[in-house]
N, C-alpha and C. Protein backbone atom coordinates (compact mmCIF):
# COMPACT_ATOMS: atom_id res chain seq x y z
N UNK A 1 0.83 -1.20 0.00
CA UNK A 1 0.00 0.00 0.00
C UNK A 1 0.86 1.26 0.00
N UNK A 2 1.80 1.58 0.96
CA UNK A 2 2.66 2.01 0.64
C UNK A 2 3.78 2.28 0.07
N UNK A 3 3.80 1.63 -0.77
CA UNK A 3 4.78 1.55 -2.16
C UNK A 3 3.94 2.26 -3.52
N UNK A 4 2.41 2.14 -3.29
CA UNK A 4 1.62 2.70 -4.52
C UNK A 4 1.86 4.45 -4.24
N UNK A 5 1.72 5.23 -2.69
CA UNK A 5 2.03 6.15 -2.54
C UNK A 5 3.53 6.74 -2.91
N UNK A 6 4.56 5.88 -2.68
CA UNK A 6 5.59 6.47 -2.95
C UNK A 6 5.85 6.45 -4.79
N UNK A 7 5.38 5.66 -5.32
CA UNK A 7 5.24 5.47 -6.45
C UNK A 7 4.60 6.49 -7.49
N UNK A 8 3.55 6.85 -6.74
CA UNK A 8 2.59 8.25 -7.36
C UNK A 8 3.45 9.09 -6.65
N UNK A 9 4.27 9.30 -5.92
CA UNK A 9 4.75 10.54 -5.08
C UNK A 9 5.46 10.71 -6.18
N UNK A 10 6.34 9.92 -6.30
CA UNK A 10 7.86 10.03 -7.82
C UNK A 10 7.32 10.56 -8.83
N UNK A 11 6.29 9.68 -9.66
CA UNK A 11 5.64 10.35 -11.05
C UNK A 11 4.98 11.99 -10.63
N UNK A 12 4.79 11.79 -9.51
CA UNK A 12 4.35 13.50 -9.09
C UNK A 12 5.52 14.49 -9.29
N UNK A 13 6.43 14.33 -8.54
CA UNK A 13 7.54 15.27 -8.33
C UNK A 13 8.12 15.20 -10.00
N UNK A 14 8.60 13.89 -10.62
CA UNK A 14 8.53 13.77 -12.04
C UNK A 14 7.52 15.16 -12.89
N UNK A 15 6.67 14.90 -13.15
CA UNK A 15 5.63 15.51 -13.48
C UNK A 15 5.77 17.13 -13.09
N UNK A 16 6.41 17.61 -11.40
CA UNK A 16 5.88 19.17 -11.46
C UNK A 16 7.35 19.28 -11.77
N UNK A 17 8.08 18.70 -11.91
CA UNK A 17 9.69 19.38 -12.03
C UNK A 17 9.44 19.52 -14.06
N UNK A 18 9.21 18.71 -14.79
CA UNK A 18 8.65 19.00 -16.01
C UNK A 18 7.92 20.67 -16.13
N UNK A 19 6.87 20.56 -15.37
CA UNK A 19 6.42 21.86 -15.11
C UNK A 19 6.90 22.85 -14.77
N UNK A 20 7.60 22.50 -14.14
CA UNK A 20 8.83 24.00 -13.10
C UNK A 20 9.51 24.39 -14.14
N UNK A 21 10.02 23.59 -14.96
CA UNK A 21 11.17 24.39 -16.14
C UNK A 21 10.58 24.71 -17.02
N UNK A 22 9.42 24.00 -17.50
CA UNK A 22 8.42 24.69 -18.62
C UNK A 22 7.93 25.78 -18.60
N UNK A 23 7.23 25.84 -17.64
CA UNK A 23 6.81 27.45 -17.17
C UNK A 23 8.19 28.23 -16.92
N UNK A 24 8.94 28.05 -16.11
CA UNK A 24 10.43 28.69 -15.99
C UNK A 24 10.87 29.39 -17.41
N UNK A 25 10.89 28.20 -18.05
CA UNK A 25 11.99 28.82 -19.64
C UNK A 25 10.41 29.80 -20.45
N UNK A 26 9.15 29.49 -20.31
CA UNK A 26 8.30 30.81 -20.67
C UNK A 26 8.19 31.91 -20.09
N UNK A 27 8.24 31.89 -19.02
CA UNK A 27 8.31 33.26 -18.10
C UNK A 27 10.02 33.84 -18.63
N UNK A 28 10.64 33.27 -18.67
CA UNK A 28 11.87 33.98 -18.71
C UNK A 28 11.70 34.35 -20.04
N UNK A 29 11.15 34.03 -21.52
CA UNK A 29 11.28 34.46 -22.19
C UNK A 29 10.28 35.35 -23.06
N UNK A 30 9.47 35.57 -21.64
CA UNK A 30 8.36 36.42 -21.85
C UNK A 30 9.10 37.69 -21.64
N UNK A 31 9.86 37.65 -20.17
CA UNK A 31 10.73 39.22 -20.01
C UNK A 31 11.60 39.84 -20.75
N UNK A 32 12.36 39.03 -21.08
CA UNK A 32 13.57 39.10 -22.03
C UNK A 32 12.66 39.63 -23.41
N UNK A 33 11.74 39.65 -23.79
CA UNK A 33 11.15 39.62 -25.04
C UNK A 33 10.18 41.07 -24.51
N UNK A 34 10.01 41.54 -23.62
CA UNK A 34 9.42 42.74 -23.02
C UNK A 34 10.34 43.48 -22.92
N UNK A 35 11.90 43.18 -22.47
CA UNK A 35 12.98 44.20 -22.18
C UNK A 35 13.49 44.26 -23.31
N UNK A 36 13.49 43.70 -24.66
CA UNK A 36 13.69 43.62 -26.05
C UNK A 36 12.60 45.45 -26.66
N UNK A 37 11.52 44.77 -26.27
CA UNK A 37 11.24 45.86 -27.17
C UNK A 37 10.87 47.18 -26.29
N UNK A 38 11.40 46.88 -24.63
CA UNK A 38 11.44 48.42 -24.02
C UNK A 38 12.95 48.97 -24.42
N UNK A 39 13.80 48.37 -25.38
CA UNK A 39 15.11 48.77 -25.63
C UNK A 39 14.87 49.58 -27.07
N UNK A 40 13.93 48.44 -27.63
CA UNK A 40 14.00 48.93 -29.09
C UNK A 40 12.90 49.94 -29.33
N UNK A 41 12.14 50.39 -28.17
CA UNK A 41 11.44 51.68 -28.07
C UNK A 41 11.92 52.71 -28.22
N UNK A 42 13.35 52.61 -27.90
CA UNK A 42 14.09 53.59 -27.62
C UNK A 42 14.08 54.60 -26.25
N UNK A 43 14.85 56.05 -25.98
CA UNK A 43 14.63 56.40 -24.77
C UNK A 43 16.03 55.66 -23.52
N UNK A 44 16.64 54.42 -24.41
CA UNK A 44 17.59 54.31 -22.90
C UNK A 44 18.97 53.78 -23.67
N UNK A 45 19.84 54.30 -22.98
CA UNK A 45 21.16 54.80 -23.50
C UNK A 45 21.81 53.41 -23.20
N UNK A 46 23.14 53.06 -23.83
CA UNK A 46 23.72 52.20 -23.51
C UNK A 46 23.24 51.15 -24.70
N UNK A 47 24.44 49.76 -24.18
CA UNK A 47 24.40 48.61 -25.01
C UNK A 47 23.11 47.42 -25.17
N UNK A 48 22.51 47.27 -25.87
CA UNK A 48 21.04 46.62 -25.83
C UNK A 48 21.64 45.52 -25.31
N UNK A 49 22.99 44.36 -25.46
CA UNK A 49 22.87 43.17 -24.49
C UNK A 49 23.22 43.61 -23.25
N UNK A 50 23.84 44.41 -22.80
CA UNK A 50 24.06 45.12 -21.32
C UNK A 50 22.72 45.18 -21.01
N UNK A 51 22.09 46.05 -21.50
CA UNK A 51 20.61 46.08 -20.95
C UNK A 51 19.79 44.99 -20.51
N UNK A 52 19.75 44.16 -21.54
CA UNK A 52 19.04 42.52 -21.51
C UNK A 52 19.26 42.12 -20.24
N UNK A 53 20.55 41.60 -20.49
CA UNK A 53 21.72 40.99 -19.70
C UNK A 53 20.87 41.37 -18.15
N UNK A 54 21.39 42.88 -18.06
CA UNK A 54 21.08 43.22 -16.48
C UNK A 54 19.68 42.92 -16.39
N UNK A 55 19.03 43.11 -17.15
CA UNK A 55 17.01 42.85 -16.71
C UNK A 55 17.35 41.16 -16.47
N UNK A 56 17.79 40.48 -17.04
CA UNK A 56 17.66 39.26 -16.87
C UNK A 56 18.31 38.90 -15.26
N UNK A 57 19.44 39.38 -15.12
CA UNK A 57 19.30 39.22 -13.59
C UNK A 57 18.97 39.74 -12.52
N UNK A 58 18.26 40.91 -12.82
CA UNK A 58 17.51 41.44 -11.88
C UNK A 58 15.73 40.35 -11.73
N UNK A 59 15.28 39.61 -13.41
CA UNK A 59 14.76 39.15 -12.79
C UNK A 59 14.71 37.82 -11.95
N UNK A 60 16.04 37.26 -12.27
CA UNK A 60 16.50 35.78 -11.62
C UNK A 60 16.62 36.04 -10.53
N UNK A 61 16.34 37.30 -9.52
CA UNK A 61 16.52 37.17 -8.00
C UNK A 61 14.81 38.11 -7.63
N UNK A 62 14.28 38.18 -8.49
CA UNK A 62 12.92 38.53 -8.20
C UNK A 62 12.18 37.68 -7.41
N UNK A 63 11.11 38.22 -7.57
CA UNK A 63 10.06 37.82 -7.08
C UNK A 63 9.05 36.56 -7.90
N UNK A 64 8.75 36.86 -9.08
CA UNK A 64 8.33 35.97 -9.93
C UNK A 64 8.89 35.01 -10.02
N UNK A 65 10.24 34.74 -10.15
CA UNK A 65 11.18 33.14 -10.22
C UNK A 65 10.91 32.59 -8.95
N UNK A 66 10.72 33.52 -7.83
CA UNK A 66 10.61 32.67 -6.31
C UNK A 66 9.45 31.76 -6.56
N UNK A 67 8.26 32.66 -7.14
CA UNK A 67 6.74 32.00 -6.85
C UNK A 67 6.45 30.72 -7.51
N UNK A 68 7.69 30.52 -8.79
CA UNK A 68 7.43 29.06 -9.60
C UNK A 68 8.21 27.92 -8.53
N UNK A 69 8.25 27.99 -7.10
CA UNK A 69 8.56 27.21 -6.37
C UNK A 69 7.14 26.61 -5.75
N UNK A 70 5.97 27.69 -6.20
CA UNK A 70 4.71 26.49 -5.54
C UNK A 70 4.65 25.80 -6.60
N UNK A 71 5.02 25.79 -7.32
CA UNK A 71 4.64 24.33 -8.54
C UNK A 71 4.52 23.27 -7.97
N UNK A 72 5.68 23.67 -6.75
CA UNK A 72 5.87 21.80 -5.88
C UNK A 72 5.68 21.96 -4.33
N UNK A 73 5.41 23.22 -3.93
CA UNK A 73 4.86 23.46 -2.69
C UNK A 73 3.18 23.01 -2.34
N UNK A 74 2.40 23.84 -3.31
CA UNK A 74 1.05 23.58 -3.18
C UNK A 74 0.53 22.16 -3.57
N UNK A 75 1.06 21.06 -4.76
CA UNK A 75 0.64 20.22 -4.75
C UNK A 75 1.01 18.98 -3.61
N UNK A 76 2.04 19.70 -2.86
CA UNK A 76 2.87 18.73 -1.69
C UNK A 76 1.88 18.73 -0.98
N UNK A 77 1.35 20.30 -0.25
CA UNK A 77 0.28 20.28 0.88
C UNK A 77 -0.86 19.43 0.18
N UNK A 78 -1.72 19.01 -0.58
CA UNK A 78 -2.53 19.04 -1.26
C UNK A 78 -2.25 17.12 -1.21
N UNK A 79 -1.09 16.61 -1.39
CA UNK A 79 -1.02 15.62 -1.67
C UNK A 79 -0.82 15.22 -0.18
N UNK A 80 -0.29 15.86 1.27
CA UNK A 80 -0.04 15.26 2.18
C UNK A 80 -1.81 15.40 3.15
N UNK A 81 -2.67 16.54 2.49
CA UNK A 81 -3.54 16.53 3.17
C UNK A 81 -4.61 15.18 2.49
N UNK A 82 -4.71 15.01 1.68
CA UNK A 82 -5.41 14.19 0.89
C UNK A 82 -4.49 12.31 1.86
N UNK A 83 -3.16 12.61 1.62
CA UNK A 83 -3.32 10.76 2.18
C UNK A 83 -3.44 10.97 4.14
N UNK A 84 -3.54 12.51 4.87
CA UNK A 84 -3.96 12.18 6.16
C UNK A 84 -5.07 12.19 6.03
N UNK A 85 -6.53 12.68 5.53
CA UNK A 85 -7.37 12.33 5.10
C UNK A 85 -8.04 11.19 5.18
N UNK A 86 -7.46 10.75 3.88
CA UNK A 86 -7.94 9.12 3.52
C UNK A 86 -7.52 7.70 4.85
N UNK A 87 -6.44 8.60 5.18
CA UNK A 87 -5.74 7.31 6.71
C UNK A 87 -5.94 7.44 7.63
N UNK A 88 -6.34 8.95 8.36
CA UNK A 88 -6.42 8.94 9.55
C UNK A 88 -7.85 9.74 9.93
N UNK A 89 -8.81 9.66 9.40
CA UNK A 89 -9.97 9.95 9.60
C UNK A 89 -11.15 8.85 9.72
């Protein structure tokens, strides 16, 4: 019985880590593609990959890269409330 849980636990974590970088590599190239054409708007001085460059790591310590960590937070609670649930009620 407990081998079917750890079993769905794996294909789970399998499954949101798929997700984590999928969404990851779109979000990142949603910004990069926003700081593209706030460059090519014109209005800001300097080298367009300098520019990139720095937006890109300003947003790798943001806020938005933190939040693609519930990918595997919320389905954890979700999956630990569901088997105390089913076992100990």
């Amino acid at each position: 019985m407990i081998f079917g849980w750890i079993r769905l636990w794996v294909f789970a974590l399998v499954g949101m880590t798929v997700v984590y970088f999928l969404i990851g590599i779109y979000w990142r190239s949603l910004h990069r593609e926003e700081l593209e054409k706030r460059f090519d708007a014109g209005g800001i001085p300097g080298d367009r990959t300098a520019y990139i460059e720095s937006g890109m790591a300003s947003y790798e310590k943001g806020l938005k890269k933190r939040l693609l960590w519930l990918i595997y937070i919320l389905p954890t609670i979700a999956f630990v409330a569901v088997v105390y649930i089913l076992n100990f009620q």
